[in-house]
C-alpha atoms as a PDB file:
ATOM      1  CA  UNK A   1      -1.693  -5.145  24.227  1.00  0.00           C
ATOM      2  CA  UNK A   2      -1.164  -1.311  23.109  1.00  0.00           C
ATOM      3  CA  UNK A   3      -2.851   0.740  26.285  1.00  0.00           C
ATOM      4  CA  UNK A   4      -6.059   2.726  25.561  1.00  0.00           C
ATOM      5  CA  UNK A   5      -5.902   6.507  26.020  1.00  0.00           C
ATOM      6  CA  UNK A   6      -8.579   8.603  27.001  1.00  0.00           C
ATOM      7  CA  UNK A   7     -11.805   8.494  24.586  1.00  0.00           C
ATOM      8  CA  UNK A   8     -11.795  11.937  22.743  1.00  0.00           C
ATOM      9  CA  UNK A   9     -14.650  13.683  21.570  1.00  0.00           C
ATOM     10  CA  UNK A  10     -15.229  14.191  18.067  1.00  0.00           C
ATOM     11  CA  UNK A  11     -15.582  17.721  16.852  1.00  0.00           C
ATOM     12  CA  UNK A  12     -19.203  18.843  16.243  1.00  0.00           C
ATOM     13  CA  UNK A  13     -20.722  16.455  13.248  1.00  0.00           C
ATOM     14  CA  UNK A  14     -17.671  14.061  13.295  1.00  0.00           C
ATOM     15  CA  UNK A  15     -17.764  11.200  12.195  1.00  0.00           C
ATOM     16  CA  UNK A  16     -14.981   9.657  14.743  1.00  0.00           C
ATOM     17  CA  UNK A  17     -13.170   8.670  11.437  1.00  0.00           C
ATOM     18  CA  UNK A  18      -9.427   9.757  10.212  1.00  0.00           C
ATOM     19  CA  UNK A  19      -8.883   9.445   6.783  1.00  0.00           C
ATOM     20  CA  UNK A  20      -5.266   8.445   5.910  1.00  0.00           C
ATOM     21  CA  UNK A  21      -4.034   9.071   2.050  1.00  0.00           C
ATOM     22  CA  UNK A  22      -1.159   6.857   0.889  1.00  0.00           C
ATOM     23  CA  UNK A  23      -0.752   6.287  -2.879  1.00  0.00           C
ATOM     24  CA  UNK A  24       0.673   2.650  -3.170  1.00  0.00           C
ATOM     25  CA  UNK A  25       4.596   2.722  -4.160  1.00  0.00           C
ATOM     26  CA  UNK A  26       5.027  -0.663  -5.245  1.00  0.00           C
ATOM     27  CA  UNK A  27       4.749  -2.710  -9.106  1.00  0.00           C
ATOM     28  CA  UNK A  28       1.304  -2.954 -10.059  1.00  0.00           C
ATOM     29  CA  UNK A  29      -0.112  -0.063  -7.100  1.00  0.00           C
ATOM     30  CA  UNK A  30       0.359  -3.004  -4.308  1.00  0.00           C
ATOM     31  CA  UNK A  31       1.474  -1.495  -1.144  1.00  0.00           C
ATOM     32  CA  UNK A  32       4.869  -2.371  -0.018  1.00  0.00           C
ATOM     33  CA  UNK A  33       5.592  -4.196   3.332  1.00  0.00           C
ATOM     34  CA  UNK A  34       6.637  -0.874   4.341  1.00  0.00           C
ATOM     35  CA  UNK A  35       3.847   0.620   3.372  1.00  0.00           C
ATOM     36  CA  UNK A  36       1.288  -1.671   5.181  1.00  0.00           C
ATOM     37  CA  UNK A  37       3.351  -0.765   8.394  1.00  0.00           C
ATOM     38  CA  UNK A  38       2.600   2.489   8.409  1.00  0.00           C
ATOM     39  CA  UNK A  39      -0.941   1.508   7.571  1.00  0.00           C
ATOM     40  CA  UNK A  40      -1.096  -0.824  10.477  1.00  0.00           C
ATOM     41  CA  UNK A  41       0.678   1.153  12.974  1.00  0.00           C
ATOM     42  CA  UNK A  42      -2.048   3.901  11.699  1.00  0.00           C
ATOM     43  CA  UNK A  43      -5.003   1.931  12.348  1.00  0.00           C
ATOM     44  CA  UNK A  44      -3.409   0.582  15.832  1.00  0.00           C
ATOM     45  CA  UNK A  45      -2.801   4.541  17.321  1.00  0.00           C
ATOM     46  CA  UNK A  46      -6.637   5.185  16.231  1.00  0.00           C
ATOM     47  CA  UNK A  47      -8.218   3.011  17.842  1.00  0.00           C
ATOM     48  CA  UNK A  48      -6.352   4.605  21.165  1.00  0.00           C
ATOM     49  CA  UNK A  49      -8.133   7.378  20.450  1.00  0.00           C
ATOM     50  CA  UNK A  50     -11.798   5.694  19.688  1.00  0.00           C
ATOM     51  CA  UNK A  51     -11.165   6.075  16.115  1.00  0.00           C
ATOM     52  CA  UNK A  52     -11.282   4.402  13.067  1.00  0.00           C
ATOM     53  CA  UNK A  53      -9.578   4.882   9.329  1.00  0.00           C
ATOM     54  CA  UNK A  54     -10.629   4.936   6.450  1.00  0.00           C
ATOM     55  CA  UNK A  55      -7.700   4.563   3.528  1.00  0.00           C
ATOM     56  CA  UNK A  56      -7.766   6.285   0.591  1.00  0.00           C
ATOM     57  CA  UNK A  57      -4.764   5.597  -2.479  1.00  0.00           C
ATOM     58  CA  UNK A  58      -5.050   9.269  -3.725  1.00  0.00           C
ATOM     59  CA  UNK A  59      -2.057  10.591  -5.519  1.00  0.00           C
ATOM     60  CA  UNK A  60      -3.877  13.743  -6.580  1.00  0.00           C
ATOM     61  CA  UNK A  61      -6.089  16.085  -5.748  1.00  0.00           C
ATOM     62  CA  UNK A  62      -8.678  15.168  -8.420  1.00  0.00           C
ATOM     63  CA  UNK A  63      -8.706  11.238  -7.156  1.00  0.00           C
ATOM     64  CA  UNK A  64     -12.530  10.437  -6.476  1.00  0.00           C
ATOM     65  CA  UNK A  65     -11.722   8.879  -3.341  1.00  0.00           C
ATOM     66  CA  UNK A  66      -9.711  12.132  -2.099  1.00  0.00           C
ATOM     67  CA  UNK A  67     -12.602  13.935  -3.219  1.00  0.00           C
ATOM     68  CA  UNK A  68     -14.843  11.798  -0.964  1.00  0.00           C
ATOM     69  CA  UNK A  69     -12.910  11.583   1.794  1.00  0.00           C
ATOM     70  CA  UNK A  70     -12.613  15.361   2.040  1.00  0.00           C
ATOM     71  CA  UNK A  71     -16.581  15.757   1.477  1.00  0.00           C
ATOM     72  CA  UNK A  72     -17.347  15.197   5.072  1.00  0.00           C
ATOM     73  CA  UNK A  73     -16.817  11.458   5.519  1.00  0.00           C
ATOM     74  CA  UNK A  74     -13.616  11.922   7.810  1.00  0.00           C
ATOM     75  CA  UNK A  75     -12.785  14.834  10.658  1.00  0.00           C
ATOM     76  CA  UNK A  76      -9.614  14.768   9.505  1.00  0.00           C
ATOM     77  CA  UNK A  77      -6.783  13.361   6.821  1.00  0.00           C
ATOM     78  CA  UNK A  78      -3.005  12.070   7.728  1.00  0.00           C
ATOM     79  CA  UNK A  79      -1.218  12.305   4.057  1.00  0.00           C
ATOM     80  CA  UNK A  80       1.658  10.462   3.434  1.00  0.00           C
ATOM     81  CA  UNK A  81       4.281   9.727   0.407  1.00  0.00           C
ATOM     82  CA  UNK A  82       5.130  13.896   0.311  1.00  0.00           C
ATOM     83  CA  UNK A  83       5.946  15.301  -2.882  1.00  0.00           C
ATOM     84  CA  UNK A  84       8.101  18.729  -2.341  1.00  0.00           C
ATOM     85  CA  UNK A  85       5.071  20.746  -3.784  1.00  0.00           C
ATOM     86  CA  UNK A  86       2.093  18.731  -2.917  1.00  0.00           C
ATOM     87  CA  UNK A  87      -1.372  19.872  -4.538  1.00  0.00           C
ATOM     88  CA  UNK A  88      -2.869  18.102  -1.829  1.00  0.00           C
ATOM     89  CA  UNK A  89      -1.172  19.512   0.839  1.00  0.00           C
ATOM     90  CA  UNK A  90      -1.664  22.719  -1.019  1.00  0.00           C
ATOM     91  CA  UNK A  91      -5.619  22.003  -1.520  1.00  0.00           C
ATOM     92  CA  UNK A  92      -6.175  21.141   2.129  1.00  0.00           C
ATOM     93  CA  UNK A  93      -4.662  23.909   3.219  1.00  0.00           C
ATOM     94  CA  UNK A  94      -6.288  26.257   1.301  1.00  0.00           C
ATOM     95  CA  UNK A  95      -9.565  24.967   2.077  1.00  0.00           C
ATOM     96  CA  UNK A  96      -8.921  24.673   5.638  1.00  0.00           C
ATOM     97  CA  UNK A  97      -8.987  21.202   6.003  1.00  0.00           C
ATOM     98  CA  UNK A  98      -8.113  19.971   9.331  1.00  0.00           C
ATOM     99  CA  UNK A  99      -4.455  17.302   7.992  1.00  0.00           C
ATOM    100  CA  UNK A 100      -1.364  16.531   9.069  1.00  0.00           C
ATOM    101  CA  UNK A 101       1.545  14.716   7.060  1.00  0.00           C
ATOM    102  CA  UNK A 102       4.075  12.235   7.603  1.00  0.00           C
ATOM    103  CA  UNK A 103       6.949  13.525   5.312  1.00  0.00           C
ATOM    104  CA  UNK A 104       7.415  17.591   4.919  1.00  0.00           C
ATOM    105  CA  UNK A 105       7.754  19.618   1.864  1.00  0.00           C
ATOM    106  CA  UNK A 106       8.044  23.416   1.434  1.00  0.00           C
ATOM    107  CA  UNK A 107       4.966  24.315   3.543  1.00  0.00           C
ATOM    108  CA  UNK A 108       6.578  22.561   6.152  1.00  0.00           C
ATOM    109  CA  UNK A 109       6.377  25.745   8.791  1.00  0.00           C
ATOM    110  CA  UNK A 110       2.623  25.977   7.727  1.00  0.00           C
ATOM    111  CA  UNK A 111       1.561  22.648   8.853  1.00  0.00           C
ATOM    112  CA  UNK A 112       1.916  19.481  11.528  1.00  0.00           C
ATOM    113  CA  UNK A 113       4.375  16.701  10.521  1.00  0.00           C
ATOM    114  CA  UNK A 114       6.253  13.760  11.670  1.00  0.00           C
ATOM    115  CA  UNK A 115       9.552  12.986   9.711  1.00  0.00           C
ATOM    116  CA  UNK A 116      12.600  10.739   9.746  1.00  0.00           C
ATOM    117  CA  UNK A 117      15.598  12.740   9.022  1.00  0.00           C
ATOM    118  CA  UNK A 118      16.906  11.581   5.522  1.00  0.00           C
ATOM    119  CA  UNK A 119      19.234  13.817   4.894  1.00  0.00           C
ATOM    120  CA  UNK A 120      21.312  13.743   7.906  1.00  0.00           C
ATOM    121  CA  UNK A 121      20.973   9.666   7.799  1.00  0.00           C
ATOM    122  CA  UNK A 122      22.163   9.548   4.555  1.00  0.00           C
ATOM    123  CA  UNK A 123      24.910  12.012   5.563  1.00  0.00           C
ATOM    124  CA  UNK A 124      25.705   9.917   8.779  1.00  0.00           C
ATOM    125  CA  UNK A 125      25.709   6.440   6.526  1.00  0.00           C
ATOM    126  CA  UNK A 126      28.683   8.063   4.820  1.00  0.00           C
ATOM    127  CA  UNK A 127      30.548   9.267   7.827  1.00  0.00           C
ATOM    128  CA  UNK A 128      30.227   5.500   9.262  1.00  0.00           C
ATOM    129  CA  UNK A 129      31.732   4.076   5.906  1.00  0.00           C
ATOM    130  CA  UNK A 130      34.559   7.162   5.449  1.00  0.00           C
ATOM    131  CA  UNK A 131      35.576   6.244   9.280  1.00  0.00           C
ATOM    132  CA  UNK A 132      36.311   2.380   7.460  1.00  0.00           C
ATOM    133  CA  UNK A 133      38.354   3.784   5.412  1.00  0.00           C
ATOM    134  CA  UNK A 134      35.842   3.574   2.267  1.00  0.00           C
ATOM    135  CA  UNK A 135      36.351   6.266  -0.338  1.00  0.00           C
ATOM    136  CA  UNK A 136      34.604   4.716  -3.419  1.00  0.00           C
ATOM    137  CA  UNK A 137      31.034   5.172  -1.646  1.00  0.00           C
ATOM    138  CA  UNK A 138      28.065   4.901  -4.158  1.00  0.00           C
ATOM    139  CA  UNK A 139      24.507   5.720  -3.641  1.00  0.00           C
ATOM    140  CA  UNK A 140      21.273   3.823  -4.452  1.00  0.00           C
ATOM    141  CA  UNK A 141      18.109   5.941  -4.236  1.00  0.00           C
ATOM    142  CA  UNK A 142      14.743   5.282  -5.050  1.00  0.00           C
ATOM    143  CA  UNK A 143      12.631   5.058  -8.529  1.00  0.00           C
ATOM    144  CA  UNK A 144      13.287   7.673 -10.813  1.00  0.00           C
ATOM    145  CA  UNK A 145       9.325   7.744 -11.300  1.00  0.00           C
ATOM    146  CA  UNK A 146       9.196   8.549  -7.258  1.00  0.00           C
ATOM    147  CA  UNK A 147      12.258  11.014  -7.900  1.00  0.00           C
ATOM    148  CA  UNK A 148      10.821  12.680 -10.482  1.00  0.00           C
ATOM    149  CA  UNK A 149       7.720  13.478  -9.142  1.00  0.00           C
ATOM    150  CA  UNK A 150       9.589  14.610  -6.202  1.00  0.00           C
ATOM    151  CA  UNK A 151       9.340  12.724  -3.323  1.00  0.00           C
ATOM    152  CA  UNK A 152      10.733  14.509  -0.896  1.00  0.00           C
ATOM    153  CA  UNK A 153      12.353  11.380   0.983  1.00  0.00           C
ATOM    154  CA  UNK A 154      14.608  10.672  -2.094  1.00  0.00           C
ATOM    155  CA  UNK A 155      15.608  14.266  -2.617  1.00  0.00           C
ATOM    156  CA  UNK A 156      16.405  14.453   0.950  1.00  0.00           C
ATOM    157  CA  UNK A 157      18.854  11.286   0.948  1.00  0.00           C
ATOM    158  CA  UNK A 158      20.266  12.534  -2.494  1.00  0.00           C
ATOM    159  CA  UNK A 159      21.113  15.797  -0.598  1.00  0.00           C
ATOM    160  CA  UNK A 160      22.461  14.230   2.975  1.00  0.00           C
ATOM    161  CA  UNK A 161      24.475  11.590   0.650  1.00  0.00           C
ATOM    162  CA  UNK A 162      26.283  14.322  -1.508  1.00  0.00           C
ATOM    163  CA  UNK A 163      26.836  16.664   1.346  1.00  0.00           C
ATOM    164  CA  UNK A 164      28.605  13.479   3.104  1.00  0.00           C
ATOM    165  CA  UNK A 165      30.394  13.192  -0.033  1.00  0.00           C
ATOM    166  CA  UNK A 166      31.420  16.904  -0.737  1.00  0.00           C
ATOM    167  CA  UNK A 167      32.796  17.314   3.433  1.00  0.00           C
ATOM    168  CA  UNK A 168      34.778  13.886   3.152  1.00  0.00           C
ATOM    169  CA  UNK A 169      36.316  15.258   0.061  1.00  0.00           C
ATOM    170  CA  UNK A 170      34.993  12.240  -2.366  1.00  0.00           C
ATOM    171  CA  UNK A 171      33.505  12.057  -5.545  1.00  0.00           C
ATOM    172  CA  UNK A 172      29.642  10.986  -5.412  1.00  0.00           C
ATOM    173  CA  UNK A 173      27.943   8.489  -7.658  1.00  0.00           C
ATOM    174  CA  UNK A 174      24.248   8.566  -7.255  1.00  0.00           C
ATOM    175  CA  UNK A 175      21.846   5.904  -8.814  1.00  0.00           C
ATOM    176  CA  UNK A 176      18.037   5.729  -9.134  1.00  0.00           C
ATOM    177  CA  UNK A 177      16.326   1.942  -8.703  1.00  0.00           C
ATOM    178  CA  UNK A 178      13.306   0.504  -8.653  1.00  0.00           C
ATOM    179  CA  UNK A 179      11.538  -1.130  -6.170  1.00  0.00           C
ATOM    180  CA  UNK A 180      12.485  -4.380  -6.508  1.00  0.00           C
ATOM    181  CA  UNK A 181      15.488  -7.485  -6.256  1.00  0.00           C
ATOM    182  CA  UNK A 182      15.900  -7.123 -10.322  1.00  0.00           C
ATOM    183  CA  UNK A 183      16.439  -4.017 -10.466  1.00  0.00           C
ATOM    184  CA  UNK A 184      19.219  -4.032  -7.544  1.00  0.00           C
ATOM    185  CA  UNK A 185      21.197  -6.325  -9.435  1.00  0.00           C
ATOM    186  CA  UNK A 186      20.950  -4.154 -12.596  1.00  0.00           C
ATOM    187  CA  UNK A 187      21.509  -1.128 -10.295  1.00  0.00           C
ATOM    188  CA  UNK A 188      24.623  -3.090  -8.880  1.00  0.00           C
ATOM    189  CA  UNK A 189      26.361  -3.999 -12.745  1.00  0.00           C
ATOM    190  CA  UNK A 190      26.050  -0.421 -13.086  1.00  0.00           C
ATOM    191  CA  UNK A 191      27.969   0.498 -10.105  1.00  0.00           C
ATOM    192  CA  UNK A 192      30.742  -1.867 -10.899  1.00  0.00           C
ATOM    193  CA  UNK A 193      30.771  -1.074 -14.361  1.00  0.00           C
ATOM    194  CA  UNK A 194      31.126   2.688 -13.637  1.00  0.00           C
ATOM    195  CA  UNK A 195      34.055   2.132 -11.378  1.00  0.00           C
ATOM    196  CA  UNK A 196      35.248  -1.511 -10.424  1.00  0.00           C
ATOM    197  CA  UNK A 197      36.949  -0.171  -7.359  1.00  0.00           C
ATOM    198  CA  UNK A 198      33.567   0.940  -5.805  1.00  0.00           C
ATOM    199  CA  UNK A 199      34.173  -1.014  -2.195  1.00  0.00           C
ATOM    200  CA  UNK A 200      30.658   0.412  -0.351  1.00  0.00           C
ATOM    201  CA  UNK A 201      26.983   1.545  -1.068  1.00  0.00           C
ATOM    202  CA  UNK A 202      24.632   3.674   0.822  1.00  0.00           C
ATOM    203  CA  UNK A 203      20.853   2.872   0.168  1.00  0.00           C
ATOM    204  CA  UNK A 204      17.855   4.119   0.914  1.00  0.00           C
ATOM    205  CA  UNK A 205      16.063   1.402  -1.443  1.00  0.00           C
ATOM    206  CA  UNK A 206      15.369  -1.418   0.778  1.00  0.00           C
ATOM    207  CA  UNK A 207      13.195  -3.279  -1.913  1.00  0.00           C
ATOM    208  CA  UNK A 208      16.076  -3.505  -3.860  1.00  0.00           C
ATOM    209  CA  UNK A 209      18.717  -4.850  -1.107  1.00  0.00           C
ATOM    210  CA  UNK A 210      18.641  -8.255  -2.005  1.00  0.00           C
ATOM    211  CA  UNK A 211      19.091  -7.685  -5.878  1.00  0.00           C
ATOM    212  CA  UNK A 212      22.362  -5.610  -4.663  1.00  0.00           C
ATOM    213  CA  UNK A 213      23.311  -8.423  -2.219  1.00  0.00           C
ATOM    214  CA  UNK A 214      22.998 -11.040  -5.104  1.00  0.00           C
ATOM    215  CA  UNK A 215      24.812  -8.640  -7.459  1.00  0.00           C
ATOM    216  CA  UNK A 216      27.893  -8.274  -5.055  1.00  0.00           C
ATOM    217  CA  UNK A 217      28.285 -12.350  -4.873  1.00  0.00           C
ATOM    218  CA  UNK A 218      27.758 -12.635  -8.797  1.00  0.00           C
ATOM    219  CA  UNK A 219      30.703 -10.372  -8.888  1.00  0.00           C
ATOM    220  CA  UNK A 220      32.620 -12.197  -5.822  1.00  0.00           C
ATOM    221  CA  UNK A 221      32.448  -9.289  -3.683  1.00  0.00           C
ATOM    222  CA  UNK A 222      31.876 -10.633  -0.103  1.00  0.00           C
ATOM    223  CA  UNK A 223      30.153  -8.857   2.261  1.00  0.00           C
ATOM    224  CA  UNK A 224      31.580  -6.904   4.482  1.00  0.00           C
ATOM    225  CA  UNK A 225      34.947  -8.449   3.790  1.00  0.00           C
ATOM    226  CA  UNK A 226      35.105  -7.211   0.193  1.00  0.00           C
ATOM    227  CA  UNK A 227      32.202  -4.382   0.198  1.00  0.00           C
ATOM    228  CA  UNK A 228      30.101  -2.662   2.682  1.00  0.00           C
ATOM    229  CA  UNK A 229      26.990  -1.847   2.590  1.00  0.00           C
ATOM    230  CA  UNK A 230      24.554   0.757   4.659  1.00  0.00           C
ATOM    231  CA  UNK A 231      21.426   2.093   4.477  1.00  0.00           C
ATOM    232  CA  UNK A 232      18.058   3.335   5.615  1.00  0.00           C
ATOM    233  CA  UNK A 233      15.793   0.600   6.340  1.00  0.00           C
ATOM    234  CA  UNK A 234      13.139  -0.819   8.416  1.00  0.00           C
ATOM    235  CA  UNK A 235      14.956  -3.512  10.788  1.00  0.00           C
ATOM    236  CA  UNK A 236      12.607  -6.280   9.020  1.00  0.00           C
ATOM    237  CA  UNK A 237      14.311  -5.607   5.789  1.00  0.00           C
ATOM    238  CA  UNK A 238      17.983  -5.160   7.533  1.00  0.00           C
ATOM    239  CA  UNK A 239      17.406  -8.606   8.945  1.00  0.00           C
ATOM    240  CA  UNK A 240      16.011 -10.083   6.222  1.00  0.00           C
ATOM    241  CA  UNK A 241      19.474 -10.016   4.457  1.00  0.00           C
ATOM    242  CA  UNK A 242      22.793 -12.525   4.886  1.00  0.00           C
ATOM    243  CA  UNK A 243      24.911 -10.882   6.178  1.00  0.00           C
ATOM    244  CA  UNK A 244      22.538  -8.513   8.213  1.00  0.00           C
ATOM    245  CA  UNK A 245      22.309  -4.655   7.075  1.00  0.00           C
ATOM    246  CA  UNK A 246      23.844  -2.101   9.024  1.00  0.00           C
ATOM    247  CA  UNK A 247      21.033   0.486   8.773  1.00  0.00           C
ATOM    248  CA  UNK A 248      19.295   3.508  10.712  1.00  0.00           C
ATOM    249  CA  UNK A 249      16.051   2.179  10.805  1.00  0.00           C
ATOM    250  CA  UNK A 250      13.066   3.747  10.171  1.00  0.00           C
ATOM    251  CA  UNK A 251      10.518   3.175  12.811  1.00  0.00           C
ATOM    252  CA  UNK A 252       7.217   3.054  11.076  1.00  0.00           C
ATOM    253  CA  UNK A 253       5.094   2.210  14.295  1.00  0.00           C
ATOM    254  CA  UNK A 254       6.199   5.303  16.292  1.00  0.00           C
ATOM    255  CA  UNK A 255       5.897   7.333  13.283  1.00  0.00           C
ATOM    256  CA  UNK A 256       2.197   6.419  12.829  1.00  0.00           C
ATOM    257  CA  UNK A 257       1.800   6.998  16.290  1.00  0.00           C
ATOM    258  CA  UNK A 258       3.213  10.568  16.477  1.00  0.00           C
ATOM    259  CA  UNK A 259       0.757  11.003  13.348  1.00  0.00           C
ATOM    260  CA  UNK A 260      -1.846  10.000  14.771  1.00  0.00           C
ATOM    261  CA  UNK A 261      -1.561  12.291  18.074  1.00  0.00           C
ATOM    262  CA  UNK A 262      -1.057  15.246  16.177  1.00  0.00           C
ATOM    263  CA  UNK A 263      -4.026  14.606  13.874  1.00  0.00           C
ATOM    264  CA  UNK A 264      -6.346  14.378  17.146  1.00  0.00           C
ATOM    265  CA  UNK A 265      -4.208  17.738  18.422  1.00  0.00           C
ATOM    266  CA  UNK A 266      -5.119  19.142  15.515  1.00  0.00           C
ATOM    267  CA  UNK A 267      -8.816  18.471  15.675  1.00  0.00           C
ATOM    268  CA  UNK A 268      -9.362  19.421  19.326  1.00  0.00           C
ATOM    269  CA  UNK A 269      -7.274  22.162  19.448  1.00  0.00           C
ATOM    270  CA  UNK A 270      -7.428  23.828  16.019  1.00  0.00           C
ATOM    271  CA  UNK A 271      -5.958  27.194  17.247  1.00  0.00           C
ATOM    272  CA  UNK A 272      -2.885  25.653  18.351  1.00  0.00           C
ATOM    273  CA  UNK A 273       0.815  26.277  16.694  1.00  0.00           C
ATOM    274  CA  UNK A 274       1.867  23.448  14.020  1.00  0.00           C
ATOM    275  CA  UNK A 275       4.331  20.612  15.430  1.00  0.00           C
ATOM    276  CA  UNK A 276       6.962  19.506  13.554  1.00  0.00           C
ATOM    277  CA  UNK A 277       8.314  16.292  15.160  1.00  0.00           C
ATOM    278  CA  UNK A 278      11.764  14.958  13.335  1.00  0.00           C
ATOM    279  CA  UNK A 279      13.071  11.554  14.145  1.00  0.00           C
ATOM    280  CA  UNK A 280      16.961  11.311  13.614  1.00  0.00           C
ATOM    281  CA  UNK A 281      17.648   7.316  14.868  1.00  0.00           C
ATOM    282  CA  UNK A 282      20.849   5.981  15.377  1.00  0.00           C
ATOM    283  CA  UNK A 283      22.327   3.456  13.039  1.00  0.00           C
ATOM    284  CA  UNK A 284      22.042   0.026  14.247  1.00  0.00           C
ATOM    285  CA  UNK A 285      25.809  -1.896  13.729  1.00  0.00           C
ATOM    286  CA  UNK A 286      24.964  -5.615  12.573  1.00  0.00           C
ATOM    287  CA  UNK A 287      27.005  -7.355  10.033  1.00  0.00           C
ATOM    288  CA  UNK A 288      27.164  -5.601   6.570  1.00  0.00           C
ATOM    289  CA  UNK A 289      29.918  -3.176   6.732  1.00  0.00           C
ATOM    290  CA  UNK A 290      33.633  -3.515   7.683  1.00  0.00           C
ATOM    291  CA  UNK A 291      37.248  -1.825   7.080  1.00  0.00           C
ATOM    292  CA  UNK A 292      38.130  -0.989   3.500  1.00  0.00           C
ATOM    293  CA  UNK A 293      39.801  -3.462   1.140  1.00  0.00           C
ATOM    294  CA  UNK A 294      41.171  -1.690  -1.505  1.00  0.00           C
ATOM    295  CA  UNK A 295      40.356  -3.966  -5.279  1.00  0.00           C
ATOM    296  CA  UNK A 296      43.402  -5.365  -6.417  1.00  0.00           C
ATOM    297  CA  UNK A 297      44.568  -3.430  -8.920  1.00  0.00           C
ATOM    298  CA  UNK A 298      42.673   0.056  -8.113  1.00  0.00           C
ATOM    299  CA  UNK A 299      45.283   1.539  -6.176  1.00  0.00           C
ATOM    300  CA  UNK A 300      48.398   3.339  -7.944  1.00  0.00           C
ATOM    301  CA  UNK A 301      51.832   1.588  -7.167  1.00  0.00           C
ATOM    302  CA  UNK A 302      53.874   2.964  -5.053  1.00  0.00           C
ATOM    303  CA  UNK A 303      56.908   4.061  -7.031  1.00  0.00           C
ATOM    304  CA  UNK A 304      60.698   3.830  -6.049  1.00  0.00           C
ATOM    305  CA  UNK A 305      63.755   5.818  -7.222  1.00  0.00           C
ATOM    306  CA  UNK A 306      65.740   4.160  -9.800  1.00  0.00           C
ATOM    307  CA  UNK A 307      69.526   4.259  -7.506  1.00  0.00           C
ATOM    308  CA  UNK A 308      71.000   3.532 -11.288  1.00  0.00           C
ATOM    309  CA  UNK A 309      70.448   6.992 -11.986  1.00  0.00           C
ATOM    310  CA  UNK A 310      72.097   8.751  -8.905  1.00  0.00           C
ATOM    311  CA  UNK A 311      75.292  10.177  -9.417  1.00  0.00           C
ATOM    312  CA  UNK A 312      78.062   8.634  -8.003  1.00  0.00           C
ATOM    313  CA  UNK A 313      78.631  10.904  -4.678  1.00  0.00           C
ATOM    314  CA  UNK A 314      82.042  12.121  -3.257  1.00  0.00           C
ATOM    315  CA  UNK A 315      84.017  10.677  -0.336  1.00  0.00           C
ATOM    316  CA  UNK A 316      83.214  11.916   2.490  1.00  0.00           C
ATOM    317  CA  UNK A 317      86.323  13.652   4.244  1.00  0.00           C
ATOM    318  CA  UNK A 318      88.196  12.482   7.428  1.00  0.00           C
ATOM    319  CA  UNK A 319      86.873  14.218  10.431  1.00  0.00           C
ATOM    320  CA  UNK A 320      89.296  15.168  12.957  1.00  0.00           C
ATOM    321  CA  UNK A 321      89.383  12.932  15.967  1.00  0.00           C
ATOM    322  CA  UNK A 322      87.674  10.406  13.697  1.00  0.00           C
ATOM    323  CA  UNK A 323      88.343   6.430  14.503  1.00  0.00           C
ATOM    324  CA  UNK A 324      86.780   5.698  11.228  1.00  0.00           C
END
């Protein structure tokens, strides 16, 4: 049972209510399992705090239920699933809402945040697979739709993966994929067919793991004797998976947490500096990666001199003193 902290008092007219804005990522606008995590772990630091939430699916600023919510029915707003230039972010701020985010985007000095550190996971997910011995690493982000409406989670990993890439001296291959097992196998033909010798992935997609699992075995790729795989992932989804990912995983529950103490910062101290919290975890070792085995075939031969074609050399001269 999660301790209770100390009751705080709402600011004048509150409403003892945080409002918490998270436009649903999966098929159909259902919230992912990853998703209703965060919402959970949202709801569960609240209540430490004596209060409650009140969810709201608002991608944009116009969204009648962001409209509400901002209208005086919360004291204040946690916003997640960060665009890069977020007209939320940007209307709250300008309005002088009191918010905080999980994710950052470019007013990231301006305002309160919790983050996980994509870029320097991605960047690390390469290292791990380099030190193997694996130079045909590809990538496998997140939706194009979430990519090109700039995310910033999937332009971060994009940027820690090709940095990994560029310092290791390898050529990247970067793939968008949908949320989902279909589209993992699709994502995983693609891969192969691009360059058969491809021997690891890194991933930030975890929807999409088992579709690249069951797209490695269609090809008879075993795992991690044949390919590796990596990625960013809650340790549900890593564990969910035969053999188990090796992942950094993202830990939703402390996340919401962290949110949810800087949102009641925020309210009852308003004066005070932004916080920027950024969570760099380790990446846990389980079953999915291994040393490089090079596809037959994908490596040049090693070519010999052709003795036929030496000149016949001279006899070597008697030495003095010689025996021989």
């Amino acid at each position: 049972m999660t301790p209770r902290g100390p009751a705080t008092p709402a600011p004048d007219g509150g409403t003892h209510i945080l409002g918490l804005v998270y436009p649903p990522a999966g098929r159909g606008h259902d919230y992912t399992g990853m998703q209703l995590a965060f919402i959970g772990g949202v709801a569960e630091a609240a209540t430490t705090y004596d209060y409650d939430v009140l969810l709201s699916p608002a991608n944009e600023v116009d969204d009648p239920s962001f409209q509400r919510m901002t209208d005086g029915r919360v004291d204040g707003v946690i916003v997640m699933e960060i665009k890069l230039e977020d007209e939320r972010v940007e209307h709250l701020s300008r309005t002088g809402f009191p918010f905080v985010t999980i994710g950052r985007n470019s007013r990231a000095e301006e305002t309160s945040w919790v983050d996980l550190d994509f870029a320097g996971l991605a960047r690390g997910c390469v290292y791990h697979l380099a030190d193997l011995g694996h130079r045909r690493i590809a990538f496998v982000n997140r939706s194009e739709q979430l990519f090109q409406r700039g995310y910033g989670f999937a332009h971060l990993g994009l940027e820690g993966y090709t940095k990994g890439m560029a310092e290791q001296v390898l050529t990247p291959h970067a793939y968008l994929c949908d949320d989902e097992v279909t589209a993992g196998e699709a994502v995983l033909e693609q891969i192969l067919r691009d360059d058969p010798a491809t021997t690891a992935l890194v991933t930030l997609n975890e929807a999409a793991l088992e579709g690249l699992y069951r797209g490695l075995i269609r090809h008879g790729r075993n795992v991690p004797r044949d390919f590796s795989v990596v990625g960013v992932a809650a340790g549900t989804w890593a564990e969910q998976v035969d053999p188990q990912l090796t992942a950094a995983e993202i830990p939703a529950k402390e996340m919401s947490r962290v949110a949810v103490e800087l949102m009641v910062r925020r309210l009852t101290s308003p004066d005070a500096p932004p916080r920027h919290v950024l969570l760099k975890p380790l990446i846990s070792l389980r079953g999915s990666t291994g040393p490089c085995r090079p596809v037959p075939g994908s490596e040049p031969e090693q070519e010999f001199p052709d003795l036929d074609h030496f000149p016949d050399l001279p006899d070597l001269p008697d030495l003095p003193g010689s025996d021989f």
